[in-house]
PDB file of N, CA and C in Angstrom:
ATOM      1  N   UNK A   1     -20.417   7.671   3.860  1.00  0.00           N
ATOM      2  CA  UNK A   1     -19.823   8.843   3.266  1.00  0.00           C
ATOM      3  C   UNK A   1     -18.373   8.528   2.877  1.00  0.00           C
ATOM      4  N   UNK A   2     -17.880   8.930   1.847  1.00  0.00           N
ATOM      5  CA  UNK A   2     -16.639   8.482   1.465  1.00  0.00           C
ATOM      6  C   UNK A   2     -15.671   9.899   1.566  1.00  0.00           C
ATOM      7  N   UNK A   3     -14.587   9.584   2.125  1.00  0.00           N
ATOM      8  CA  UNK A   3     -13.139  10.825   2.833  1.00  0.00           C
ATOM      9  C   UNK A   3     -12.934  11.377   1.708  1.00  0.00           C
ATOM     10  N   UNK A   4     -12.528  12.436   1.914  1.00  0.00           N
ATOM     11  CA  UNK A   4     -12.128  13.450   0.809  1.00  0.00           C
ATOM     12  C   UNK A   4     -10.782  12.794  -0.001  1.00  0.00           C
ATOM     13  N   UNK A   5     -10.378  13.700  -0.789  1.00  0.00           N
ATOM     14  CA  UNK A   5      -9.085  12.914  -1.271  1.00  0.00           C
ATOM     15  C   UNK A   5      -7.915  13.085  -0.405  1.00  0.00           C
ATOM     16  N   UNK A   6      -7.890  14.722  -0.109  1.00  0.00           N
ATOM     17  CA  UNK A   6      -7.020  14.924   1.082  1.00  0.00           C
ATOM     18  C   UNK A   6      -6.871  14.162   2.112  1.00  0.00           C
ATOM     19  N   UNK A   7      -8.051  13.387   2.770  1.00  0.00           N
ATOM     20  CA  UNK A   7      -8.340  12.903   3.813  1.00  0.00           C
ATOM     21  C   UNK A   7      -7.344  11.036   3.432  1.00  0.00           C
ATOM     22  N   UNK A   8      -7.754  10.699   2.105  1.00  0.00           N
ATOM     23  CA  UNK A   8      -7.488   9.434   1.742  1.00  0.00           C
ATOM     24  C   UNK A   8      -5.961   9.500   1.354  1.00  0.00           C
ATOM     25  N   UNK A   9      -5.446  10.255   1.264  1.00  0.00           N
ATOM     26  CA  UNK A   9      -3.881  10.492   1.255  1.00  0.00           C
ATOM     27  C   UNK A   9      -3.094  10.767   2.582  1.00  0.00           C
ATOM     28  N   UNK A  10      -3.684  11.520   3.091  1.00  0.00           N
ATOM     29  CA  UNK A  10      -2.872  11.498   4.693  1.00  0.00           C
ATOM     30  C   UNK A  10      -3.248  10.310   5.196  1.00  0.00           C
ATOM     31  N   UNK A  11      -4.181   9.151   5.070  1.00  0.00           N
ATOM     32  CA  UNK A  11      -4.744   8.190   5.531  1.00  0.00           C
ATOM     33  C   UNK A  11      -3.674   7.100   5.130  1.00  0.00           C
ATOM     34  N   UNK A  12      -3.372   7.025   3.450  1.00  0.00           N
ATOM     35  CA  UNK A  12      -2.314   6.238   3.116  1.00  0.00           C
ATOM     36  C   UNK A  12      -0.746   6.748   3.321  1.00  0.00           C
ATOM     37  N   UNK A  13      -0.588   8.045   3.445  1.00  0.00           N
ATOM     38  CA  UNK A  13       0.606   8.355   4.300  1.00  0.00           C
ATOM     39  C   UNK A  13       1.166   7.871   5.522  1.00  0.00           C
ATOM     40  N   UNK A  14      -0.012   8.065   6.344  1.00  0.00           N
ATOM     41  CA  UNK A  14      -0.198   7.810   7.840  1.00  0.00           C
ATOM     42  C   UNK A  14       0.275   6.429   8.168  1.00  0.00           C
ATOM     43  N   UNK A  15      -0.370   5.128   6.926  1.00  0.00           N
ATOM     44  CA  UNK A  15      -0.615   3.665   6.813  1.00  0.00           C
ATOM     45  C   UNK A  15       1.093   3.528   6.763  1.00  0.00           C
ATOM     46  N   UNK A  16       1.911   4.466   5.674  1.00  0.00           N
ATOM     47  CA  UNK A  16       3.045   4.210   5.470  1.00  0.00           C
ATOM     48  C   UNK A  16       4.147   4.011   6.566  1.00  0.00           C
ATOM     49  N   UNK A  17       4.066   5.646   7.164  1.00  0.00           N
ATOM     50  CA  UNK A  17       4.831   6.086   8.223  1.00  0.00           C
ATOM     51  C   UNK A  17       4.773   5.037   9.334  1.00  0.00           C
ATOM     52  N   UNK A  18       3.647   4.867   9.707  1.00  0.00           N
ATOM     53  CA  UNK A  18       3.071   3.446  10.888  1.00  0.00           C
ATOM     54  C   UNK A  18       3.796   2.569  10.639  1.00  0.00           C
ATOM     55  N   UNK A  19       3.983   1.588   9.289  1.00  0.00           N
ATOM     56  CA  UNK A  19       4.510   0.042   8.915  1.00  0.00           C
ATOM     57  C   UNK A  19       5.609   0.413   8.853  1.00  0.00           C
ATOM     58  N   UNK A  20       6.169   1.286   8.542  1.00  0.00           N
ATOM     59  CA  UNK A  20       8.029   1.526   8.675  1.00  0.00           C
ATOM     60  C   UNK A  20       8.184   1.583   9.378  1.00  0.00           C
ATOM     61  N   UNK A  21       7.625   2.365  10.687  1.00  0.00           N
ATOM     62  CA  UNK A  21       7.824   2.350  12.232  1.00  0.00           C
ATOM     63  C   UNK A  21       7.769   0.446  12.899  1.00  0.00           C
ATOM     64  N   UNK A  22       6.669   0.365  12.323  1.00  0.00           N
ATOM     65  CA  UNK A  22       6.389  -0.813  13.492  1.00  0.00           C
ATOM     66  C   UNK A  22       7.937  -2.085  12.827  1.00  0.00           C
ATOM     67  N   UNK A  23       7.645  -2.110  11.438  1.00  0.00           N
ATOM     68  CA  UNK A  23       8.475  -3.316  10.570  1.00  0.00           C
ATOM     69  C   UNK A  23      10.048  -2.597  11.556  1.00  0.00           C
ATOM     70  N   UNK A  24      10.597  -1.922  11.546  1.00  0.00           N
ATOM     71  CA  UNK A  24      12.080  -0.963  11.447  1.00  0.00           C
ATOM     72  C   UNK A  24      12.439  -1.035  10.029  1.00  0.00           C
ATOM     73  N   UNK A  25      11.803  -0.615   8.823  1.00  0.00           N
ATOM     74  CA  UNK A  25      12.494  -0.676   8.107  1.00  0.00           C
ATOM     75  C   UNK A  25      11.625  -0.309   6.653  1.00  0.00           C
ATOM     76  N   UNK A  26      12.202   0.427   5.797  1.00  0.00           N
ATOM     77  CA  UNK A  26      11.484   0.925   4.710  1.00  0.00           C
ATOM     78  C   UNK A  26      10.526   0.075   4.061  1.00  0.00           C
ATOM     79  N   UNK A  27       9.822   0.398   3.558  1.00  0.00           N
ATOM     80  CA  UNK A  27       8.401  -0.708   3.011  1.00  0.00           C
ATOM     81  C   UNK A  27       8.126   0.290   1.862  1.00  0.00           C
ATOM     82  N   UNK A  28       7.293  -0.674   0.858  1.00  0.00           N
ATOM     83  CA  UNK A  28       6.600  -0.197  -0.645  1.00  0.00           C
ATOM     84  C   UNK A  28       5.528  -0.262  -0.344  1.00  0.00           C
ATOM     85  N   UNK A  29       4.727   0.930  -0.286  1.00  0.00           N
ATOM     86  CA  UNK A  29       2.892   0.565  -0.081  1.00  0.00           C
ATOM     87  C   UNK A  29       2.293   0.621  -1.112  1.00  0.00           C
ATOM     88  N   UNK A  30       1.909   0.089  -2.315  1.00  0.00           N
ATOM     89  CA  UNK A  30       1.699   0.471  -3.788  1.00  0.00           C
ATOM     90  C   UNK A  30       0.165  -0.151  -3.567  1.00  0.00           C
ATOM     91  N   UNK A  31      -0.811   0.540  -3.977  1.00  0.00           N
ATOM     92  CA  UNK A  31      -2.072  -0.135  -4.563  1.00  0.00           C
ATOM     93  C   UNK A  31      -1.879  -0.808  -5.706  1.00  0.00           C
ATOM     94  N   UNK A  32      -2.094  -1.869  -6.107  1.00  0.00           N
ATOM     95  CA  UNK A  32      -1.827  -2.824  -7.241  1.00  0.00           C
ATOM     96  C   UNK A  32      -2.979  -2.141  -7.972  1.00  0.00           C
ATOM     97  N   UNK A  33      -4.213  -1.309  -8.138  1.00  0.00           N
ATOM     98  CA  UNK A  33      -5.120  -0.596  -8.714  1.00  0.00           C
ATOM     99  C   UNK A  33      -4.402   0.084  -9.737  1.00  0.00           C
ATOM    100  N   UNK A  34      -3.425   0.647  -9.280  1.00  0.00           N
ATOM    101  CA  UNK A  34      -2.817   1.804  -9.811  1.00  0.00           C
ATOM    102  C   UNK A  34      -1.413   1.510 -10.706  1.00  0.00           C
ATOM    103  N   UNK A  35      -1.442  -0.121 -10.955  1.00  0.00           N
ATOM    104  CA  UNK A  35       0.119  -0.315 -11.168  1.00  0.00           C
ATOM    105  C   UNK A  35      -0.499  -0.712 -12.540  1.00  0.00           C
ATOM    106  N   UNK A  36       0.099   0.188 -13.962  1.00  0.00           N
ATOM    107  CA  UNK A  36      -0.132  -0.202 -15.311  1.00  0.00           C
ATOM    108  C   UNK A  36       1.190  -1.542 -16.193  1.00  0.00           C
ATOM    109  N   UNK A  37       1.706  -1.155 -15.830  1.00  0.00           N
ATOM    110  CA  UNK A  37       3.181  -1.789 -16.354  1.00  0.00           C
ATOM    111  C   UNK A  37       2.808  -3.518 -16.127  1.00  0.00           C
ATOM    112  N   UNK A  38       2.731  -4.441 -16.530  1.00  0.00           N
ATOM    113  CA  UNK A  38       2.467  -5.455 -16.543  1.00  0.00           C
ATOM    114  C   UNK A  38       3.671  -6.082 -16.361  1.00  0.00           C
ATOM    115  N   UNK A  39       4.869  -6.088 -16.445  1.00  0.00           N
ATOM    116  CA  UNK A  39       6.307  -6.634 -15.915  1.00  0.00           C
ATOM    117  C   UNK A  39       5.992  -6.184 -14.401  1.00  0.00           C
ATOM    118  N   UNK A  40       6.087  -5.086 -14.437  1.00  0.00           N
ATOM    119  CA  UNK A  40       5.980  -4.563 -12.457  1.00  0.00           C
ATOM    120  C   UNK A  40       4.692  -5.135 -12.133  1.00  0.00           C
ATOM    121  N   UNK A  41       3.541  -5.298 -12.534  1.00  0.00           N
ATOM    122  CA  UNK A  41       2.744  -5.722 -11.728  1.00  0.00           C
ATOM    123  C   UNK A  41       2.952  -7.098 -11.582  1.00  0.00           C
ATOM    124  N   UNK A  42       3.453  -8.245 -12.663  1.00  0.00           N
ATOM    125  CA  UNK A  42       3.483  -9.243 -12.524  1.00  0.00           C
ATOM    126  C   UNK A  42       5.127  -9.679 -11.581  1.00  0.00           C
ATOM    127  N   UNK A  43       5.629  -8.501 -11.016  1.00  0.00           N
ATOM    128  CA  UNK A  43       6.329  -8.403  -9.776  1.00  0.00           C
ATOM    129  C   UNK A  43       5.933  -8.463  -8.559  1.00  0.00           C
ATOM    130  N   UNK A  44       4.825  -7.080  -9.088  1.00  0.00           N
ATOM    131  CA  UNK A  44       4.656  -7.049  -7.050  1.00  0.00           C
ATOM    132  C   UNK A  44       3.507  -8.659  -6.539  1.00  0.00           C
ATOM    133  N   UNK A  45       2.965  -8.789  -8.000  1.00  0.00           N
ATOM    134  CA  UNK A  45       1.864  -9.678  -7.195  1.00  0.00           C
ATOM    135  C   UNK A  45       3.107 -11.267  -6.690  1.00  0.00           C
ATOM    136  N   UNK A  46       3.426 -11.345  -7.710  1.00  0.00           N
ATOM    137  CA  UNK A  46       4.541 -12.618  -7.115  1.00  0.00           C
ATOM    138  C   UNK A  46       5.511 -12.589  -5.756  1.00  0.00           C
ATOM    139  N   UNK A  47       5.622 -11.321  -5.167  1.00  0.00           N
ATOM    140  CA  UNK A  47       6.707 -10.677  -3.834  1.00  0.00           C
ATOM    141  C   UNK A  47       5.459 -10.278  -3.132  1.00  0.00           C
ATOM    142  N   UNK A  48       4.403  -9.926  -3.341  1.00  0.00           N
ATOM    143  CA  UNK A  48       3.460  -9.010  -2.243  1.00  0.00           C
ATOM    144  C   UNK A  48       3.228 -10.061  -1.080  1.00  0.00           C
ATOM    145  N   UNK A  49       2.714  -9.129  -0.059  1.00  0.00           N
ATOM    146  CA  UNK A  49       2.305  -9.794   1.060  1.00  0.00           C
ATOM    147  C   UNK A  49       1.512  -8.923   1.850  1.00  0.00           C
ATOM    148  N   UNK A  50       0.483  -9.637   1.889  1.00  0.00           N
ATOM    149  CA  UNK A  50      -0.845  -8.861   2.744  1.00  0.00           C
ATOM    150  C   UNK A  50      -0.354  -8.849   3.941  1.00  0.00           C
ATOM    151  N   UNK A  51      -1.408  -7.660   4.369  1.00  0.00           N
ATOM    152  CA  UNK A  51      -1.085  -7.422   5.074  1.00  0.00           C
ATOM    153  C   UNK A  51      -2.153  -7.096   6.442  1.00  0.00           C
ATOM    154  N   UNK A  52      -3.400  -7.689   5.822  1.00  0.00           N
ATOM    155  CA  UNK A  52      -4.320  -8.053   5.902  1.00  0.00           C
ATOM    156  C   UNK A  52      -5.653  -8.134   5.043  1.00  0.00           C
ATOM    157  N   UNK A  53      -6.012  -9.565   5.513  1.00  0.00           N
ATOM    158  CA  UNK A  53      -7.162 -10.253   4.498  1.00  0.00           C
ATOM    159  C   UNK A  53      -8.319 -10.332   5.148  1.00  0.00           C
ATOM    160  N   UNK A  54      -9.194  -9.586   4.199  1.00  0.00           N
ATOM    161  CA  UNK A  54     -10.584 -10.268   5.439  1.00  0.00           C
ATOM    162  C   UNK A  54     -11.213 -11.360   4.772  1.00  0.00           C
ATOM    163  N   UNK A  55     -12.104 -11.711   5.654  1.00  0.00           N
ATOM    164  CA  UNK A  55     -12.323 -13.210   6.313  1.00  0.00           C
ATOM    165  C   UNK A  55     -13.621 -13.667   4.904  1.00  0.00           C
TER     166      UNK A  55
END
């Protein structure tokens, strides 16, 4: 069953609030799905860093 949208936004909220907590320090959580701009995307992919990969 797939989460509502509500559900998938407090979920990536939640993801946010957590990694700023744990890192100490502000973070960018961007889905690269969602990034049109081809200068910025060919940013974040060159700076990104997973943050986990599965196997």
């Amino acid at each position: 069953m797939t989460p509502k949208a509500p559900d998938l936004a407090e979920r990536f909220l939640q993801l946010y609030r957590d990694l700023s907590r744990i890192l100490g320090r502000q973070i960018d959580l961007v889905s690269l799905h969602g990034v049109r701009n081809p200068h910025f995307r060919a940013e974040l992919e060159s700076t990104r860093l997973p943050i986990y990969a599965a196997a």
